[in-house]
Every structure is written in C-alpha cells, then in structure tokens.
Protein backbone atom coordinates (compact mmCIF):
# COMPACT_ATOMS: atom_id res chain seq x y z
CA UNK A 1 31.67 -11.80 25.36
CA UNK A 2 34.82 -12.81 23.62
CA UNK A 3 34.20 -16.24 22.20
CA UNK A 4 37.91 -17.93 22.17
CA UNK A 5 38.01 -16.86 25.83
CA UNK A 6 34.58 -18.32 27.04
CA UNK A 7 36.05 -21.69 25.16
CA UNK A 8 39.34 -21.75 27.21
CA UNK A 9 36.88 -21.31 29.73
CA UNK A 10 34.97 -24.11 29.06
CA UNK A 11 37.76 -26.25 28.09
CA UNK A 12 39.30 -25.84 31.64
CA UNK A 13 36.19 -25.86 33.95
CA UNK A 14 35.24 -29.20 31.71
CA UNK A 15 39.14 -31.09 31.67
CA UNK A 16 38.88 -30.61 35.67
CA UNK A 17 35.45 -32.19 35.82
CA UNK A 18 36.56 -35.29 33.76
CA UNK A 19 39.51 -35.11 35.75
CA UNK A 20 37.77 -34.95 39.12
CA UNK A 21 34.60 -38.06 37.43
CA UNK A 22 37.85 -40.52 36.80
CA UNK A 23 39.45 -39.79 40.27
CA UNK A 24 36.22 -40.34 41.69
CA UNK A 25 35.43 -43.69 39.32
CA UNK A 26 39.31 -45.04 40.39
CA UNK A 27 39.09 -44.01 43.85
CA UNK A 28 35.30 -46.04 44.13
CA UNK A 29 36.93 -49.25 41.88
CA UNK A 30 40.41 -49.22 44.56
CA UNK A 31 37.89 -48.89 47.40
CA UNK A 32 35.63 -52.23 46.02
CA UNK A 33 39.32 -53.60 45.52
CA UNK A 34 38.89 -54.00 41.71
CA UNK A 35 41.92 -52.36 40.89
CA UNK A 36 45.54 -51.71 43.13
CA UNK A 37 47.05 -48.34 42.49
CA UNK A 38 50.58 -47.39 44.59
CA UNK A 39 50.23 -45.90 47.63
CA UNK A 40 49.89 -41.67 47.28
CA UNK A 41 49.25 -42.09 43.32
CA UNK A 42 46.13 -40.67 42.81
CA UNK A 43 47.37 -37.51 45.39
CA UNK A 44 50.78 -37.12 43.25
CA UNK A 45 48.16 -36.78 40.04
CA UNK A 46 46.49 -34.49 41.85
CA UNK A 47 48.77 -32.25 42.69
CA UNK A 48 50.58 -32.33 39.30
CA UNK A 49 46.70 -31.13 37.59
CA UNK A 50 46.51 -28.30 40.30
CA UNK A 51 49.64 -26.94 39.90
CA UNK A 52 49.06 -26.91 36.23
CA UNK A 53 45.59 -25.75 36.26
CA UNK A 54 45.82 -23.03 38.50
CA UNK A 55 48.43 -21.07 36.22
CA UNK A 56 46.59 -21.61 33.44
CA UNK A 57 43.40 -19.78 34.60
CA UNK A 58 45.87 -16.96 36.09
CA UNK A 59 46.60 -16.39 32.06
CA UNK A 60 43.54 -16.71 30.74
CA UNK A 61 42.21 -13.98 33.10
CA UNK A 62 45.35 -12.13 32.04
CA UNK A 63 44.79 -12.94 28.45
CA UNK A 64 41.03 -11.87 28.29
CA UNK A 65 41.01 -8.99 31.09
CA UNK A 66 37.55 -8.22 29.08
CA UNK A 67 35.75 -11.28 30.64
CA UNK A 68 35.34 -10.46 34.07
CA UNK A 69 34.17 -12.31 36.78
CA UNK A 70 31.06 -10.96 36.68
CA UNK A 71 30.39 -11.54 32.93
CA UNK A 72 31.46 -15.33 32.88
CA UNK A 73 28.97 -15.78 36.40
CA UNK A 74 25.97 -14.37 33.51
CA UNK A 75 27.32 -17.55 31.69
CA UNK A 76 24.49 -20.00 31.97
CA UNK A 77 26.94 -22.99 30.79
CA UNK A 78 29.76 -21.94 32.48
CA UNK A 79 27.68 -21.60 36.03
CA UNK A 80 26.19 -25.01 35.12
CA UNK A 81 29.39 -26.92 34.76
CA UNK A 82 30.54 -25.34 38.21
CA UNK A 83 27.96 -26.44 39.86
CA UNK A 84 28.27 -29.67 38.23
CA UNK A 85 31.94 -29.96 39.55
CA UNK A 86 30.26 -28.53 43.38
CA UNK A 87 28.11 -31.24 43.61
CA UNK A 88 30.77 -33.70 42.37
CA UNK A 89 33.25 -32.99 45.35
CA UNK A 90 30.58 -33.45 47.90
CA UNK A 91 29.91 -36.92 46.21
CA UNK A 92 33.80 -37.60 46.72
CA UNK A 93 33.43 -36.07 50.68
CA UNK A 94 30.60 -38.87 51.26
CA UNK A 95 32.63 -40.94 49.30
CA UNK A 96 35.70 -40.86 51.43
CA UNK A 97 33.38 -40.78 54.42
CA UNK A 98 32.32 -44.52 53.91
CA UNK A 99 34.60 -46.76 56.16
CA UNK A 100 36.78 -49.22 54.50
C-alpha cells in the first residue's frame, strides 16, 4: 500500500477524532456550566470542519486511486481509529441525551 497515502489517511481519520474528543470535552464543560460559548458556536465549527474535510478525502481518493476501499478496510490502524471515532459519537448521542 502506498505509504504517503495511508498517512493522509491517518492524518484525516485522526484530526476528526481530536476534533470530535474537544467538541465532546467543550460540549460536557458548557453543559456543567464551566465555560459560556455563543449560542450555535460549536455547530458553525462544525460545519466549517465538514465542509473542509469532506473535500479533502474526495482528493485523496482521487490522488491515490491505488488505495481502494477495500485495501485501507485490511488496515488494522486505520479500522481501529474508525471505530474509535464510532464509539465516540455514540458517547456524544448519550451525551446530548442527558437533560439539562
């Protein structure tokens, strides 16, 4: 497998979980009222990270055509840092579950 592509790879499936552990750590510190953030801001930031992510990943699979889907799902890493980010958006579901 081509080794600059599995490490774009990496690098994105890795920036989304960090991105997705500080939404969760801000969204648990506004909920126990540590911290005040405006109204719709951690949404907005949100967004802004799909939109950019999304293109990215649509040029690296453009860029490396030779690592298909298949091949980065024999990944070992790669399948556990997915999983990794599965299990933390059903932390955030229970998390938005609990009543404020």
């Amino acid at each position: 497998m081509n080794q600059e592509g599995r490490k774009k790879w990496y690098g994105v499936v890795i920036f989304v979980i960090l991105w997705y552990v500080l939404n969760t750590i801000l969204y648990v510190l506004e909920f126990s009222q540590r911290i005040s953030l405006p109204p719709y801001f951690l949404l907005i930031i949100s967004v802004v990270i799909f939109v950019l992510v999304i293109p990215y990943m649509y040029y690296l699979h453009k860029k490396y055509p030779e690592l298909t889907q298949k091949e980065l799902r024999k990944d070992k890493k790669l399948w556990g840092l997915t999983w990794i980010f599965v299990l933390l958006v059903f932390l955030d579901m229970i998390l938005a579950r609990i009543p404020t």
